[in-house]
C-alpha atoms as a PDB file:
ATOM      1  CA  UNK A   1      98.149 246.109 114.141  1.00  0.00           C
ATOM      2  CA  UNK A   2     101.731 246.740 112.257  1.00  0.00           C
ATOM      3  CA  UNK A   3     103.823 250.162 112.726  1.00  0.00           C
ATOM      4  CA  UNK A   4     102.383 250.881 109.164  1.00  0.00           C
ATOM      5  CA  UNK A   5      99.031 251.216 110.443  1.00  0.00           C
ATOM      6  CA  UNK A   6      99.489 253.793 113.194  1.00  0.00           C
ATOM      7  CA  UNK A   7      99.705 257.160 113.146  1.00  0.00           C
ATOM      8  CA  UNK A   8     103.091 257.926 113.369  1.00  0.00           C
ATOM      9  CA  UNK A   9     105.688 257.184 111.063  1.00  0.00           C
ATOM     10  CA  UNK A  10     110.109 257.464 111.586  1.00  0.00           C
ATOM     11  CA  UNK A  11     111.793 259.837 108.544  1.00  0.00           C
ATOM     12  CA  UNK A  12     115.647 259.063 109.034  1.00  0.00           C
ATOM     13  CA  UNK A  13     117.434 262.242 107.915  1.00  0.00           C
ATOM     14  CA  UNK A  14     120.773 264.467 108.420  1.00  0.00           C
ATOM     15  CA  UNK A  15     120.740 266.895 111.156  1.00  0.00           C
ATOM     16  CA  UNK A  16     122.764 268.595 113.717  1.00  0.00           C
ATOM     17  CA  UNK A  17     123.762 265.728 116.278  1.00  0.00           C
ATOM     18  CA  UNK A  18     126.139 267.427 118.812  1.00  0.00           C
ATOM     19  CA  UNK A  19     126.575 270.827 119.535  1.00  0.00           C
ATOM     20  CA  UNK A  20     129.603 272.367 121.337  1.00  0.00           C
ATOM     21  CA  UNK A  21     131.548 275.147 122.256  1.00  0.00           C
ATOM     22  CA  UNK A  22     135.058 276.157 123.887  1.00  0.00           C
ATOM     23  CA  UNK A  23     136.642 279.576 125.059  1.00  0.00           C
ATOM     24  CA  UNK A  24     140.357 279.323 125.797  1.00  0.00           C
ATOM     25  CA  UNK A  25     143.437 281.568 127.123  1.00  0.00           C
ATOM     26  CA  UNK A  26     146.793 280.379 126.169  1.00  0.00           C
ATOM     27  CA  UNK A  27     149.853 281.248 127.246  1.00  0.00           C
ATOM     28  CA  UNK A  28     152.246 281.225 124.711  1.00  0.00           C
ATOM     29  CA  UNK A  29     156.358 282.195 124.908  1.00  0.00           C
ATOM     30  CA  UNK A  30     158.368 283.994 122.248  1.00  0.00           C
ATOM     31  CA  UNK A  31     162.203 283.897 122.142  1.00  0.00           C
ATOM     32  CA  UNK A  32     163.232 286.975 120.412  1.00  0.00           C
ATOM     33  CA  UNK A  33     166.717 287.697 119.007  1.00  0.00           C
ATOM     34  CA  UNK A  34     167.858 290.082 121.572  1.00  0.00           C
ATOM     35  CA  UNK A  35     167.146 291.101 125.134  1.00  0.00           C
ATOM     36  CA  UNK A  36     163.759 293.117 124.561  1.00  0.00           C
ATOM     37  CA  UNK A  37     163.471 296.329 126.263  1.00  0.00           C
ATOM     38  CA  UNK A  38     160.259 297.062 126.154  1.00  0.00           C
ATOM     39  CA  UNK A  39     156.852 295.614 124.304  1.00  0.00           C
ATOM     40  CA  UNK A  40     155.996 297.978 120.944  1.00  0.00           C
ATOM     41  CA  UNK A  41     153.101 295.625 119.420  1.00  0.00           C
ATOM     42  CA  UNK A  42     151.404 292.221 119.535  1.00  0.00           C
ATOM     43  CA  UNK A  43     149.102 290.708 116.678  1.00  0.00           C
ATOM     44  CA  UNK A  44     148.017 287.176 115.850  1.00  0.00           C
ATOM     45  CA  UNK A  45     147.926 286.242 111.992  1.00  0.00           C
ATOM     46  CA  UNK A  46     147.362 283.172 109.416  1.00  0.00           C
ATOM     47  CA  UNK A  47     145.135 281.409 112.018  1.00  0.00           C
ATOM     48  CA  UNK A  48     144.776 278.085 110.636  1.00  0.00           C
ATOM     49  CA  UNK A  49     142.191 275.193 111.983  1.00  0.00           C
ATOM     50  CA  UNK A  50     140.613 272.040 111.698  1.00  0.00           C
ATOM     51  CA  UNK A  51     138.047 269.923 113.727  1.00  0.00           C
ATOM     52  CA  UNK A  52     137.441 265.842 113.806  1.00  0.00           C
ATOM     53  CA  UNK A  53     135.384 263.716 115.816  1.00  0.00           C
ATOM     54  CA  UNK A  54     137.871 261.938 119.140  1.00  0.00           C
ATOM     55  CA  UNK A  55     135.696 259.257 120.746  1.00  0.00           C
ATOM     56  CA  UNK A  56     131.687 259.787 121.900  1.00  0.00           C
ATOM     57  CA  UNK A  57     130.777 263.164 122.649  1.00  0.00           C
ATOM     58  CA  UNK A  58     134.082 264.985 121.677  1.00  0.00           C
ATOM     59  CA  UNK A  59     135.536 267.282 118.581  1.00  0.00           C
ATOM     60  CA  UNK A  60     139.160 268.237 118.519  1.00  0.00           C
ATOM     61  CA  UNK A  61     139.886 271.475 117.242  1.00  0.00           C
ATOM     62  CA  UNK A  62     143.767 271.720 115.852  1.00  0.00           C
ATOM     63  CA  UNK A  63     145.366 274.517 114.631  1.00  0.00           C
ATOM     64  CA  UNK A  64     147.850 276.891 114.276  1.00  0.00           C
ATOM     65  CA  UNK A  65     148.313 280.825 114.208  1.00  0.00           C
ATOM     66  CA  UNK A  66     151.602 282.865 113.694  1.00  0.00           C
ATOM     67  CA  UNK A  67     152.414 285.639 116.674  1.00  0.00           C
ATOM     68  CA  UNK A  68     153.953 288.365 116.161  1.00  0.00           C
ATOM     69  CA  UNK A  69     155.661 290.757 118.327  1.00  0.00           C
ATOM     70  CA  UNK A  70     157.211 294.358 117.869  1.00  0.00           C
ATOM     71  CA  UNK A  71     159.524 294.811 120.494  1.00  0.00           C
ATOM     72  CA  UNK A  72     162.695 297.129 121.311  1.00  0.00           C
ATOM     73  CA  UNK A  73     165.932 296.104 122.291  1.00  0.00           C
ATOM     74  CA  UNK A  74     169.373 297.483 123.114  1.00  0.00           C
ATOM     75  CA  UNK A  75     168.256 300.356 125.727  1.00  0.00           C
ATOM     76  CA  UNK A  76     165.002 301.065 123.289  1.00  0.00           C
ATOM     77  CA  UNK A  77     167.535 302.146 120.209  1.00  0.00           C
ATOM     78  CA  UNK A  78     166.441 299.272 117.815  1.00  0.00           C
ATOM     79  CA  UNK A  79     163.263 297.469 117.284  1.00  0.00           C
ATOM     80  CA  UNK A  80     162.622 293.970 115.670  1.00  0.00           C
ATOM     81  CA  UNK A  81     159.373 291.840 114.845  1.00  0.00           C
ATOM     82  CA  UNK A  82     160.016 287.930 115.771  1.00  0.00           C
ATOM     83  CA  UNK A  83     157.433 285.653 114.619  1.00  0.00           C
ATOM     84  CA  UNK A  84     157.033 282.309 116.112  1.00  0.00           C
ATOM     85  CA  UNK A  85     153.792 279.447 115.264  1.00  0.00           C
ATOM     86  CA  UNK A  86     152.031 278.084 118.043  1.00  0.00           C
ATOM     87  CA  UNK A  87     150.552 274.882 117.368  1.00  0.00           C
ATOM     88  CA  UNK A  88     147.626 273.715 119.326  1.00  0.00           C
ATOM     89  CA  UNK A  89     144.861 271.305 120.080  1.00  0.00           C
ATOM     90  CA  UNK A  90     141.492 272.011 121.904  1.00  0.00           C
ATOM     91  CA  UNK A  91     139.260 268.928 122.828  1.00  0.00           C
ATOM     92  CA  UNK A  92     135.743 270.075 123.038  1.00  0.00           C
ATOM     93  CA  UNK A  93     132.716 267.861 125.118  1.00  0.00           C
ATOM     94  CA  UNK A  94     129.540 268.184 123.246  1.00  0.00           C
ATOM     95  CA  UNK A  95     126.934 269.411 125.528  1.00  0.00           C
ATOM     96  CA  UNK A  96     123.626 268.227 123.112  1.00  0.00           C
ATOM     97  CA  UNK A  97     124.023 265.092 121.948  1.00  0.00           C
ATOM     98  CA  UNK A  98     121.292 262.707 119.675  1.00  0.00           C
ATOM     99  CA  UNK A  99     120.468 259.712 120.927  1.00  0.00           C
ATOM    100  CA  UNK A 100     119.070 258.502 117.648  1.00  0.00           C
ATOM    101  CA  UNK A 101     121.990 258.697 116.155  1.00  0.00           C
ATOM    102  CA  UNK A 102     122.661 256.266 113.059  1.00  0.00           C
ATOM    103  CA  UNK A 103     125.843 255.059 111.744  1.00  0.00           C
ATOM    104  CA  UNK A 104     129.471 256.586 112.258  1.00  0.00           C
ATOM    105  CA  UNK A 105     128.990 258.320 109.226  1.00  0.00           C
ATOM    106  CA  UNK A 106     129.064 262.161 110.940  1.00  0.00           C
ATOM    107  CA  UNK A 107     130.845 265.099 109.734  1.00  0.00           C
ATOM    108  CA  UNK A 108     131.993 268.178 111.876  1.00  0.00           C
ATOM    109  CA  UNK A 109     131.779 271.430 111.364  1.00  0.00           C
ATOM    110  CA  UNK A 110     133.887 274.299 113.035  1.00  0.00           C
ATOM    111  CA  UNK A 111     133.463 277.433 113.426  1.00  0.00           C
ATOM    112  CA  UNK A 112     135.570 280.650 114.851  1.00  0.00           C
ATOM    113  CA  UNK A 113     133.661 282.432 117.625  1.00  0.00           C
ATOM    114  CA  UNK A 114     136.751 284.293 118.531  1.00  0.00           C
ATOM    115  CA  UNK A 115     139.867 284.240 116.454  1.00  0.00           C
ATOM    116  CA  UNK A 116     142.870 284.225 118.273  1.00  0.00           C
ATOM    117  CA  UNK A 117     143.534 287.942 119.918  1.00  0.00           C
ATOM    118  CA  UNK A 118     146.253 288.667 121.744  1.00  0.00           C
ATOM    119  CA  UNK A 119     145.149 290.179 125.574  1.00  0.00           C
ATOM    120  CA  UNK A 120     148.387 290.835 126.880  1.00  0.00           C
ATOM    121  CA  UNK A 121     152.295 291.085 126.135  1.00  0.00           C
ATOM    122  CA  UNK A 122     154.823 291.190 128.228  1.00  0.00           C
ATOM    123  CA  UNK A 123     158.680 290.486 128.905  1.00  0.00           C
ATOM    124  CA  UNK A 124     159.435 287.387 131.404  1.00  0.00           C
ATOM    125  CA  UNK A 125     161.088 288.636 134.470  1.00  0.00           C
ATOM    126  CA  UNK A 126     163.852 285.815 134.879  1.00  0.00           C
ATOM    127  CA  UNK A 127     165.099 285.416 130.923  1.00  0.00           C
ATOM    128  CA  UNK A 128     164.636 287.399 127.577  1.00  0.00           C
ATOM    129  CA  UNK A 129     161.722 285.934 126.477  1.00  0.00           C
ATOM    130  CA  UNK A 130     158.058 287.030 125.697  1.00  0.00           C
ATOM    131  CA  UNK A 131     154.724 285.740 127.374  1.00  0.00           C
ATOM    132  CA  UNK A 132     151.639 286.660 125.031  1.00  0.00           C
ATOM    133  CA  UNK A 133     148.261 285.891 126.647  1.00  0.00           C
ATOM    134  CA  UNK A 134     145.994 284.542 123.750  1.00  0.00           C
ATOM    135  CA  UNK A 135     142.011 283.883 124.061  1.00  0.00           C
ATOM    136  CA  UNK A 136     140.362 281.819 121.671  1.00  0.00           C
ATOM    137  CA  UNK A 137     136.435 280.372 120.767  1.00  0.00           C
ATOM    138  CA  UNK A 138     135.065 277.600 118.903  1.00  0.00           C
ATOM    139  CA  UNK A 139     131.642 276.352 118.435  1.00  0.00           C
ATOM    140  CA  UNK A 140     130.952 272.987 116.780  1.00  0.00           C
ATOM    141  CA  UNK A 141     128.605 270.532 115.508  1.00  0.00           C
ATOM    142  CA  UNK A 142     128.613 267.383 114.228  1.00  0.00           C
ATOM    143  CA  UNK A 143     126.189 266.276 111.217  1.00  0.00           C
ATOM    144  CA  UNK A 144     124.670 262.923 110.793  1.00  0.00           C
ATOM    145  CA  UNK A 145     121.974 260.768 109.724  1.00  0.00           C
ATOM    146  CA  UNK A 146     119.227 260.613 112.722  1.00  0.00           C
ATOM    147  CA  UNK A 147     116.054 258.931 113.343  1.00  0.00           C
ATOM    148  CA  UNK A 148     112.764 261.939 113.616  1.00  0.00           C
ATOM    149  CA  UNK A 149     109.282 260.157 114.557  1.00  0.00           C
ATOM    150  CA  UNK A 150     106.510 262.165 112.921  1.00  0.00           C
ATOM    151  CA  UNK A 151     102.669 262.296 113.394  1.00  0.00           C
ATOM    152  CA  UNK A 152     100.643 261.370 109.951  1.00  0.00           C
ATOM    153  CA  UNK A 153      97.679 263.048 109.522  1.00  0.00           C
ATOM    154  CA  UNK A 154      94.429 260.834 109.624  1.00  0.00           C
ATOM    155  CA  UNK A 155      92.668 262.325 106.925  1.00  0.00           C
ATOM    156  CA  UNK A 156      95.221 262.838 104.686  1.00  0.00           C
ATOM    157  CA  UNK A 157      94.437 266.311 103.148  1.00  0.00           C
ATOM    158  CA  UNK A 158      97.086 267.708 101.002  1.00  0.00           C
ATOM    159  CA  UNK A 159      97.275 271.784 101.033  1.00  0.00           C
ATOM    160  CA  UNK A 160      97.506 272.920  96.738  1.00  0.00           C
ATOM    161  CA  UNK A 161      99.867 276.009  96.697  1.00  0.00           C
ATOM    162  CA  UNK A 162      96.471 277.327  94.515  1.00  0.00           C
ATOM    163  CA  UNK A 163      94.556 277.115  97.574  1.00  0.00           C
ATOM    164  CA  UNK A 164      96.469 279.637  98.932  1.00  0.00           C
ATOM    165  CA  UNK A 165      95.441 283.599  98.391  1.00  0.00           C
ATOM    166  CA  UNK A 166      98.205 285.480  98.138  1.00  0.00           C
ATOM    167  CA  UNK A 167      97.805 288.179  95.575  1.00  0.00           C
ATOM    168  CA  UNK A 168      96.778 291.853  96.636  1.00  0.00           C
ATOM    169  CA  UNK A 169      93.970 293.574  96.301  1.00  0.00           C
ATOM    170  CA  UNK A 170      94.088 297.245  95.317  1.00  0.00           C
ATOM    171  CA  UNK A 171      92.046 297.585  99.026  1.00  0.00           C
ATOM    172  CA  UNK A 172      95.225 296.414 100.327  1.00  0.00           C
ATOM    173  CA  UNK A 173      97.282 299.296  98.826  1.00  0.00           C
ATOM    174  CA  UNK A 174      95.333 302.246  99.727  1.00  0.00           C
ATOM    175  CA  UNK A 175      96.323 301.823 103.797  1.00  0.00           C
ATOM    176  CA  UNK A 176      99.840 301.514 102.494  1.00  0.00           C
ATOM    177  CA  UNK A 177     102.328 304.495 103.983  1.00  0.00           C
ATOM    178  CA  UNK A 178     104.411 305.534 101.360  1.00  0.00           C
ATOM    179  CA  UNK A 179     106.714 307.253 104.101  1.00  0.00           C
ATOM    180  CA  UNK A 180     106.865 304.379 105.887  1.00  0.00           C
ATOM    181  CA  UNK A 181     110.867 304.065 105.418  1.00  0.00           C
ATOM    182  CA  UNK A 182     111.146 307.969 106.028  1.00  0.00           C
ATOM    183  CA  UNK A 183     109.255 309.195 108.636  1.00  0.00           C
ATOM    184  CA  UNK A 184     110.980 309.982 111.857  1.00  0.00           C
ATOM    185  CA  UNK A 185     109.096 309.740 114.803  1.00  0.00           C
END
């Protein structure tokens, strides 16, 4: 009896392979221009990102963001904003994996579960610098060609879209509630 002859035949097709997912805090320093006197405003901008496969079972996420902080210097008489890009890379262990994977052919996909925030910003106690405490959250997958074993039906009947009824009758209408969006109960 040959594979044709059973019941079940394999469909190779693309599908989500791997699937993972990575929260991170960061610490990242600032050196402003001048001794900062106190901490006026933090914000994270022009996040930046790309993912590629790195070996069996990982993604790497790298990116970049700018941060920004507000501060005041000189006894609090003048304020400044220093900018400064943090670069970074986040290695990511896919926890579902295929094992009918085919090929090396596999594309991955990122996506931003948490942009980068900024939780906390303060000045460092031994120089004039800035910590910013920074929490960020990707989820990924990886899309490739895969190997699905399906059951054949026996009998082979074939369901006609005319075999389906799906008009309405004017029966059907009648039990309708207008109100139905409106009513408040």
């Amino acid at each position: 009896m040959s594979f044709l002859d059973q019941e079940y035949r394999e469909i190779i097709t693309r599908a989500v392979i791997g699937k993972g997912r990575k929260f991170v805090q960061d610490t990242n320093t600032i050196t402003p221009t001048h001794k900062p006197s106190s901490i006026l405003g933090c914000w994270i901008i022009n996040h930046l990102y790309n993912a590629k496969k790195k070996g069996d079972g990982l993604v790497e996420v790298s990116g970049s963001y700018d941060v920004n902080v507000w501060y005041s210097y000189n006894d609090n008489t003048k304020t400044e904003v220093v900018t400064e890009r943090v670069v970074y890379s986040d290695v990511i262990k896919l926890s579902v994996k295929d094992k009918q994977t085919l090929g090396d052919k596999a594309e991955v996909f990122a996506k931003v579960l948490q942009q980068p925030n900024c939780l906390e910003c303060t000045i460092a106690s031994h120089d004039h610098k800035i910590v910013a405490e920074v929490e960020r959250e990707f989820l990924v997958e990886v899309i490739g060609d895969t190997k699905v074993t399906v059951k054949v039906d026996p009998s082979g009947i074939v369901a006609d879209d005319e075999d389906w009824d799906i008009e309405l009758r004017d029966d059907e209408f009648e039990s309708l509630d207008p109100d139905f969006l409106t009513n408040e109960k």
